[in-house]
PDB file of N, CA and C in Angstrom:
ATOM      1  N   UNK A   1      -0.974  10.790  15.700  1.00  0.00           N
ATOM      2  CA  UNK A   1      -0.807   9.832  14.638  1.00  0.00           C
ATOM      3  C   UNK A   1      -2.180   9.507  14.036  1.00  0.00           C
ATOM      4  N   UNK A   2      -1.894   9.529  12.743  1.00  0.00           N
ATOM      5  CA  UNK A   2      -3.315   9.073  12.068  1.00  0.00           C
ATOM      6  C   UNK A   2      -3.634   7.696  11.235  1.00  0.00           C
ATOM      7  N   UNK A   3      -3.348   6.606  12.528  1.00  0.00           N
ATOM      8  CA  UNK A   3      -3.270   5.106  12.141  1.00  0.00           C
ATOM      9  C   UNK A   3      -4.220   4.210  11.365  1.00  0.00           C
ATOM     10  N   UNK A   4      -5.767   4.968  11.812  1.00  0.00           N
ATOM     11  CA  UNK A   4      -6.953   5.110  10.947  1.00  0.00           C
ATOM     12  C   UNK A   4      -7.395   5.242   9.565  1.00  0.00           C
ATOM     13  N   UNK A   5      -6.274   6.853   9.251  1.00  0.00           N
ATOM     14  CA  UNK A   5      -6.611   6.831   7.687  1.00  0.00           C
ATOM     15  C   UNK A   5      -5.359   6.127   6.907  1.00  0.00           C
ATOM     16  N   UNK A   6      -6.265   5.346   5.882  1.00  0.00           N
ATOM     17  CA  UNK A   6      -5.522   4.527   4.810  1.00  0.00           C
ATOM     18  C   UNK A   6      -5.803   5.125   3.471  1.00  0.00           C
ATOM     19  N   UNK A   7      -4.822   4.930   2.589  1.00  0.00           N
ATOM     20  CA  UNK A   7      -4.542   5.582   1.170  1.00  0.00           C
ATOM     21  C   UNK A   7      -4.263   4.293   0.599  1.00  0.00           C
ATOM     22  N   UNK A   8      -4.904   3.661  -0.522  1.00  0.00           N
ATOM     23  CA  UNK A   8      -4.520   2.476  -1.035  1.00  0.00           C
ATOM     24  C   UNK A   8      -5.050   3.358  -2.690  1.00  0.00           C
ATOM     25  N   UNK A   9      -3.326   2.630  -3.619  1.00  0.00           N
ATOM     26  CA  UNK A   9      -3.714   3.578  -4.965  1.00  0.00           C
ATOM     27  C   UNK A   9      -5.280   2.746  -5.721  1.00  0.00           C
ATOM     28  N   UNK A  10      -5.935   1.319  -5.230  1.00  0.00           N
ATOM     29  CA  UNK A  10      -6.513   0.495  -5.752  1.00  0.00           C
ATOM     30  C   UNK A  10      -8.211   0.835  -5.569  1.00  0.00           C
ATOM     31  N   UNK A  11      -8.458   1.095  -4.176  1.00  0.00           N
ATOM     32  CA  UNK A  11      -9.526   1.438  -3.414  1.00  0.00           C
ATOM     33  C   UNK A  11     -10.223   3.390  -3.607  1.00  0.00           C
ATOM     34  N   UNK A  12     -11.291   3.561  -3.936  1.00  0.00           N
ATOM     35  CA  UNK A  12     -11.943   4.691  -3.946  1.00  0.00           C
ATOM     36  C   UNK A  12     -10.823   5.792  -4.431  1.00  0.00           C
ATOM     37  N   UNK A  13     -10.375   5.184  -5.407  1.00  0.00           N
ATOM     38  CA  UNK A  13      -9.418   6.195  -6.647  1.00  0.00           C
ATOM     39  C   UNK A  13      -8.556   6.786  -5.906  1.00  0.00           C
ATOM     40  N   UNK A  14      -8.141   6.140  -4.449  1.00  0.00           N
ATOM     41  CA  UNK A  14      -6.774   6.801  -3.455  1.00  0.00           C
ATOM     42  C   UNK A  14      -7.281   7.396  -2.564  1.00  0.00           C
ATOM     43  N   UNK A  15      -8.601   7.855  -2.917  1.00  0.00           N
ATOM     44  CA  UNK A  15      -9.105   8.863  -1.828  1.00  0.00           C
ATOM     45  C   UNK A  15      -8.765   8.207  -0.174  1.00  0.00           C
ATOM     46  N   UNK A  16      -8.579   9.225   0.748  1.00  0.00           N
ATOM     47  CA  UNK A  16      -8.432   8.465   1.762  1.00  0.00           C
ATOM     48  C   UNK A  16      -9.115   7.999   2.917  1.00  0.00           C
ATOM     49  N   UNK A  17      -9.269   6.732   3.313  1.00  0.00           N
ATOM     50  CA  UNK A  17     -10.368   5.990   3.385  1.00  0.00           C
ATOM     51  C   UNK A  17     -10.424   5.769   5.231  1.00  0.00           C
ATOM     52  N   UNK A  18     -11.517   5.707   5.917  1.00  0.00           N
ATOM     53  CA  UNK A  18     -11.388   4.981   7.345  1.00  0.00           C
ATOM     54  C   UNK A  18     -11.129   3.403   7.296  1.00  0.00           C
ATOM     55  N   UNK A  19      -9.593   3.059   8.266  1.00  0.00           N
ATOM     56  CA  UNK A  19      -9.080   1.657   7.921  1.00  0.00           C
ATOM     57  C   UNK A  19      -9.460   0.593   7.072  1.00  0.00           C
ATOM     58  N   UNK A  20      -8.883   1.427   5.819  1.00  0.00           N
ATOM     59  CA  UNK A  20      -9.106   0.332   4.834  1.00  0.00           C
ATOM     60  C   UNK A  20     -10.706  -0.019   4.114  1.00  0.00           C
ATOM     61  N   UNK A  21     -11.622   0.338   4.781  1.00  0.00           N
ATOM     62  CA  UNK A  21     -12.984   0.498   4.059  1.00  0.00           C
ATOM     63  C   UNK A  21     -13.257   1.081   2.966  1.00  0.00           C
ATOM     64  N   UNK A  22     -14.503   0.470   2.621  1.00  0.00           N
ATOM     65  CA  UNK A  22     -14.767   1.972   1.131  1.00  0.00           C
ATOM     66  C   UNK A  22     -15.490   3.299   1.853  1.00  0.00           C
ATOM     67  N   UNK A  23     -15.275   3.595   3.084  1.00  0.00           N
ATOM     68  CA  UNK A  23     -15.515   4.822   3.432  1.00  0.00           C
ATOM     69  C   UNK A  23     -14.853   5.591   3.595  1.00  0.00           C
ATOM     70  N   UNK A  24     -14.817   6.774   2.999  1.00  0.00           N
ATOM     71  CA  UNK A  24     -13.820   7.990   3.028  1.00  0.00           C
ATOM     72  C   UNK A  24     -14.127   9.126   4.084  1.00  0.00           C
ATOM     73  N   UNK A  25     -12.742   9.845   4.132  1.00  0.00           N
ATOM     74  CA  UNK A  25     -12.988  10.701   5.421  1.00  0.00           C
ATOM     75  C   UNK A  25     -14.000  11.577   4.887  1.00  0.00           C
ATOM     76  N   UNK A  26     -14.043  11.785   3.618  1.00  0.00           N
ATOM     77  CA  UNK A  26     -15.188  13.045   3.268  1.00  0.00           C
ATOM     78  C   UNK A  26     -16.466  12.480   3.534  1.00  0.00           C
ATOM     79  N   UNK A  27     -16.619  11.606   3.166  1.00  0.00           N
ATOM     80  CA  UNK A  27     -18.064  11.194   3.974  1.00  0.00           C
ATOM     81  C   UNK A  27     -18.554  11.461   5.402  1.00  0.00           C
ATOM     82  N   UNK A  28     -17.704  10.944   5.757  1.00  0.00           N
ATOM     83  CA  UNK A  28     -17.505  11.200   7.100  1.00  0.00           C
ATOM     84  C   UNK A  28     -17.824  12.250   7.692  1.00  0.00           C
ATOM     85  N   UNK A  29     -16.509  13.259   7.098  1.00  0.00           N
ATOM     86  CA  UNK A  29     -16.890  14.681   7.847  1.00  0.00           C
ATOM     87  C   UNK A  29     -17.819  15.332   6.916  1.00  0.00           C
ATOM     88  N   UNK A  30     -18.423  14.621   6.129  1.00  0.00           N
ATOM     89  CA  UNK A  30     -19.842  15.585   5.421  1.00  0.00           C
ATOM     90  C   UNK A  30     -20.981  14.963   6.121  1.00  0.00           C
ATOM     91  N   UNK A  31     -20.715  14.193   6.962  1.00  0.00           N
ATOM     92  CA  UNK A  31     -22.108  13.907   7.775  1.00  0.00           C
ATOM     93  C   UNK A  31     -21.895  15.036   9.171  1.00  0.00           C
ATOM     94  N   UNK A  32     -20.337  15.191   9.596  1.00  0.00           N
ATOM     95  CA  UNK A  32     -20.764  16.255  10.895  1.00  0.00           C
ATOM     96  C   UNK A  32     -20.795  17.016   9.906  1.00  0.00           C
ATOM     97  N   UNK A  33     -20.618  18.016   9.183  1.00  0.00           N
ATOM     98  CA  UNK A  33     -21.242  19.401   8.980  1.00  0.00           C
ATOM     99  C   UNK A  33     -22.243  19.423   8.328  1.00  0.00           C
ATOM    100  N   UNK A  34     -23.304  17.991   8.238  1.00  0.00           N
ATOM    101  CA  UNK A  34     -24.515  18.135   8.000  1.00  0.00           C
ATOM    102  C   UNK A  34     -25.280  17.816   9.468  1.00  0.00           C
ATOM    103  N   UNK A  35     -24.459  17.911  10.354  1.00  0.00           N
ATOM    104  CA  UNK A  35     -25.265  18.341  11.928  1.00  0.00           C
ATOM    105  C   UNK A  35     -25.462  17.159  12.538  1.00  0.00           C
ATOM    106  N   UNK A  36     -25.112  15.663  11.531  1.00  0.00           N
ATOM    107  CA  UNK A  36     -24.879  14.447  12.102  1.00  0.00           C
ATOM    108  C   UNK A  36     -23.765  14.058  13.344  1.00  0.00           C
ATOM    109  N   UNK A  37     -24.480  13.750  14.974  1.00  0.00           N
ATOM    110  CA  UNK A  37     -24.300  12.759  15.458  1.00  0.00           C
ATOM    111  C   UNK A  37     -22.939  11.780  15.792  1.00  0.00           C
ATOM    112  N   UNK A  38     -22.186  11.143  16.590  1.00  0.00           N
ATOM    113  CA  UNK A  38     -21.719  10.064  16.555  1.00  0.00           C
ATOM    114  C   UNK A  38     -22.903   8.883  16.389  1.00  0.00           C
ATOM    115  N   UNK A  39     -23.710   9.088  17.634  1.00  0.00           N
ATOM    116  CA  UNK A  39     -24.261   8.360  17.684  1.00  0.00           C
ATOM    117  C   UNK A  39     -25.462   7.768  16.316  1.00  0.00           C
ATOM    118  N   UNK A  40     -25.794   9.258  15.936  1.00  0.00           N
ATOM    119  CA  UNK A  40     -26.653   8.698  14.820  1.00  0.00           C
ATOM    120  C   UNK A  40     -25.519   8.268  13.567  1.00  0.00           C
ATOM    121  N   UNK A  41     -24.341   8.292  13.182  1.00  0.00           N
ATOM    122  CA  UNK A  41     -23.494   8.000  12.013  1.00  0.00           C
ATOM    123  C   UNK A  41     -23.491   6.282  12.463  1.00  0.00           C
ATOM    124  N   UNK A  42     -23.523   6.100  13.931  1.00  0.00           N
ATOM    125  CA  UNK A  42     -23.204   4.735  13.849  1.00  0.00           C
ATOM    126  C   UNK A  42     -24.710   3.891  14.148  1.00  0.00           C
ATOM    127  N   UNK A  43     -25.772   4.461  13.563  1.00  0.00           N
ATOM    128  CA  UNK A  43     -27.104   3.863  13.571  1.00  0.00           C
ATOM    129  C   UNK A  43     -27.087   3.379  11.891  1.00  0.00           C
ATOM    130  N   UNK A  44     -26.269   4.610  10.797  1.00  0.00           N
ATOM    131  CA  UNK A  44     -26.408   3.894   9.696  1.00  0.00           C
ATOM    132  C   UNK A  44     -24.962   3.137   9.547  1.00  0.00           C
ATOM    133  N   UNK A  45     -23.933   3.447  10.240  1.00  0.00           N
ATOM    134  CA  UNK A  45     -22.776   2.972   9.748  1.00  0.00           C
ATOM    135  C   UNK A  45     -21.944   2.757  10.802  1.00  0.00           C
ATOM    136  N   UNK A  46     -22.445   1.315  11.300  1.00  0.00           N
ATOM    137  CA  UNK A  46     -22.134   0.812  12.546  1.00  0.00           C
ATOM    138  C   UNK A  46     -20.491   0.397  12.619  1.00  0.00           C
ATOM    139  N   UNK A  47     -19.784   0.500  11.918  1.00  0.00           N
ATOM    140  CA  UNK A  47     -18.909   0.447  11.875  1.00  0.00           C
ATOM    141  C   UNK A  47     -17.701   1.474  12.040  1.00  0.00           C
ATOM    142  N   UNK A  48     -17.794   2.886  11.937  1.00  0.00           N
ATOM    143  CA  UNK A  48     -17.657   3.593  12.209  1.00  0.00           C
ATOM    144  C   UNK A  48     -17.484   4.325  14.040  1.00  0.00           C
ATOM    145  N   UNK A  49     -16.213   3.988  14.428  1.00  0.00           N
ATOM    146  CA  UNK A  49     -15.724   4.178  15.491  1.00  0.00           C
ATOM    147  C   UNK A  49     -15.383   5.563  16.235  1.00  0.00           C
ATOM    148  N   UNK A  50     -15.665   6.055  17.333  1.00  0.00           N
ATOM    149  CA  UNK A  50     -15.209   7.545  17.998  1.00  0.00           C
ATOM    150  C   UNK A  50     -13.689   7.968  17.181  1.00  0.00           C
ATOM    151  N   UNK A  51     -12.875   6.869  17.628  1.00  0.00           N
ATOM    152  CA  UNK A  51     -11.303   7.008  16.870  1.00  0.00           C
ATOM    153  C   UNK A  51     -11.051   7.449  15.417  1.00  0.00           C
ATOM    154  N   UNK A  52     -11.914   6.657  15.234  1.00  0.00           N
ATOM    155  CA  UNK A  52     -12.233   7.089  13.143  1.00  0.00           C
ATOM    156  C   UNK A  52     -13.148   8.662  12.929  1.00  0.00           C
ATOM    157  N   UNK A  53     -13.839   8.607  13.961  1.00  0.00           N
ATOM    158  CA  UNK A  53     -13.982  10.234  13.557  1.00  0.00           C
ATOM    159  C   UNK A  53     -13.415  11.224  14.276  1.00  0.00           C
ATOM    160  N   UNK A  54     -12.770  11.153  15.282  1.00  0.00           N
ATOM    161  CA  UNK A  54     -11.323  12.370  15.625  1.00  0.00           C
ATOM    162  C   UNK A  54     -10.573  12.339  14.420  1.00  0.00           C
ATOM    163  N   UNK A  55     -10.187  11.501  14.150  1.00  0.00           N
ATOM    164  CA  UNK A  55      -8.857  11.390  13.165  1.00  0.00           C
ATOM    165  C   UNK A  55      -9.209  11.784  11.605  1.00  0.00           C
ATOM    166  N   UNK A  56     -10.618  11.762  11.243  1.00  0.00           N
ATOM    167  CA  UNK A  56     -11.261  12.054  10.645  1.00  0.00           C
ATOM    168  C   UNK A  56     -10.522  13.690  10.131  1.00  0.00           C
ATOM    169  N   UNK A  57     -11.635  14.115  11.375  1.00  0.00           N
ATOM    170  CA  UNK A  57     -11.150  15.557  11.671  1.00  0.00           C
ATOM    171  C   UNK A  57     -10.175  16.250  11.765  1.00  0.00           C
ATOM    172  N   UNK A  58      -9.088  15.551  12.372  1.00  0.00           N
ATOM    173  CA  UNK A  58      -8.012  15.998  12.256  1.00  0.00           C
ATOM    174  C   UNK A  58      -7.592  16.019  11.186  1.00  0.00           C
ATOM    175  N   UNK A  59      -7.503  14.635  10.389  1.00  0.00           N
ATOM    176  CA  UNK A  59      -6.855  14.967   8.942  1.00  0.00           C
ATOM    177  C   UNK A  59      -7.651  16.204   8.117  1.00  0.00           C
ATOM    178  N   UNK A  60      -9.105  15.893   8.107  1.00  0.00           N
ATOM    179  CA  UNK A  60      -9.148  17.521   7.121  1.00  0.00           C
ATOM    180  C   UNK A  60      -8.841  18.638   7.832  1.00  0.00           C
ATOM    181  N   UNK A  61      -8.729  18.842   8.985  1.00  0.00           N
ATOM    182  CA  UNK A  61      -8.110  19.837   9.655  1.00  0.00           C
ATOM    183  C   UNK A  61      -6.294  20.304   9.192  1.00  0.00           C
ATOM    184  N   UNK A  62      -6.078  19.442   9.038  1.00  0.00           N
ATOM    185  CA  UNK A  62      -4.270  19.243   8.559  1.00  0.00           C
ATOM    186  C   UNK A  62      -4.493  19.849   6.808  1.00  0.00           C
ATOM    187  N   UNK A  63      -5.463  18.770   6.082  1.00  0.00           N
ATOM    188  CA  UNK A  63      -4.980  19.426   4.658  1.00  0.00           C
ATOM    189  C   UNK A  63      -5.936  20.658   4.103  1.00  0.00           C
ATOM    190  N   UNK A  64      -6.954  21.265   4.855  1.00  0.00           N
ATOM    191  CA  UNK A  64      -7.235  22.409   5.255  1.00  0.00           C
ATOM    192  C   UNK A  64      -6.181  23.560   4.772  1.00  0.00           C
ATOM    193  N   UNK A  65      -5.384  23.381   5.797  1.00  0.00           N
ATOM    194  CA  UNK A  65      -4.096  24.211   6.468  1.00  0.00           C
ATOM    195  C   UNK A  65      -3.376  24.251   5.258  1.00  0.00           C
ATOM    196  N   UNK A  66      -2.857  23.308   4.422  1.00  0.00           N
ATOM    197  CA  UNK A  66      -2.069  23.328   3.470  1.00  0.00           C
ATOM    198  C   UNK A  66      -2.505  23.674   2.361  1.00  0.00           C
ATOM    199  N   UNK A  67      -4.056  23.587   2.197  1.00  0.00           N
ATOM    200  CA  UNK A  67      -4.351  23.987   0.349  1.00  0.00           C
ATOM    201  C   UNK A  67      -5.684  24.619   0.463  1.00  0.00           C
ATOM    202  N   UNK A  68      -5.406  25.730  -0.240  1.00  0.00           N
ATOM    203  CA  UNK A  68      -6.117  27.217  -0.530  1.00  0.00           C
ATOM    204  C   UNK A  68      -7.386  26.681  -1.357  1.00  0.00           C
ATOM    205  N   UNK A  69      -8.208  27.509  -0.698  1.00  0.00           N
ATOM    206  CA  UNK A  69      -9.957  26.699  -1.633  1.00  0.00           C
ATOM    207  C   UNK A  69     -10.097  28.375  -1.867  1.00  0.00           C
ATOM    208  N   UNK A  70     -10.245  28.697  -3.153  1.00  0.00           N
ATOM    209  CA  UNK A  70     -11.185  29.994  -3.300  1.00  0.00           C
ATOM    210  C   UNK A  70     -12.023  29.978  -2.869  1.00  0.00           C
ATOM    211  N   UNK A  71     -13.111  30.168  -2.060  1.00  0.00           N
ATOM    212  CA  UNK A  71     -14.581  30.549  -1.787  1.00  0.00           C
ATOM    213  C   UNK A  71     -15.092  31.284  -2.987  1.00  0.00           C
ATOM    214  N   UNK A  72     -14.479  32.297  -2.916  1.00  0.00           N
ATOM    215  CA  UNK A  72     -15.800  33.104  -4.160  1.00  0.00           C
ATOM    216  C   UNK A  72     -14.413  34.465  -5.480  1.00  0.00           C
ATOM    217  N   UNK A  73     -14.816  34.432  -6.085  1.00  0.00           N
ATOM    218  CA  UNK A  73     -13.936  35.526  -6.774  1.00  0.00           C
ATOM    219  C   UNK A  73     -13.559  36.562  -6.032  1.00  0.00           C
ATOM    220  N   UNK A  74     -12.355  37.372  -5.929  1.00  0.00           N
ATOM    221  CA  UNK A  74     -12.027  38.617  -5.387  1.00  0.00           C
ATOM    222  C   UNK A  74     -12.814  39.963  -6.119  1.00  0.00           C
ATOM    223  N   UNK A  75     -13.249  41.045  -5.218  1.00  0.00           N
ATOM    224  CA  UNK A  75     -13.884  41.810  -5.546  1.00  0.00           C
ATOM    225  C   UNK A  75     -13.000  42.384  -6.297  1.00  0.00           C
TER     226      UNK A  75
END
């Protein structure tokens, strides 16, 4: 269950957010694949919980799965 992420149509244009904050999961997971830390994410953004970043992950892991990103043109 992903009790964590919230979708409000009012807040960060829907994007979907860690409980209700103006922080979005893309933030989030653009700090781990910039090689960031738990520990250092919660030196700038102490608010930011272990729970909030599994679930994080999981959700882009889920809509991943469902929608096709071109990488680069077909040869």
């Amino acid at each position: 269950m992903l009790d964590r992420i919230t979708v409000e149509p009012g807040k960060m244009d829907g994007r979907p957010c860690i409980r209700g904050l103006r922080f979005t999961v893309a933030q989030l997971v653009r700090l781990v694949a910039a090689g960031w830390r738990l520990e250092q994410i919660q030196v700038e953004f102490p608010f930011v919980e272990a729970e909030d970043l599994r679930q994080a992950l999981l959700y882009a892991a889920s809509a991943a799965e469902v929608t096709m990103v071109p990488l680069r043109e077909p040869a």
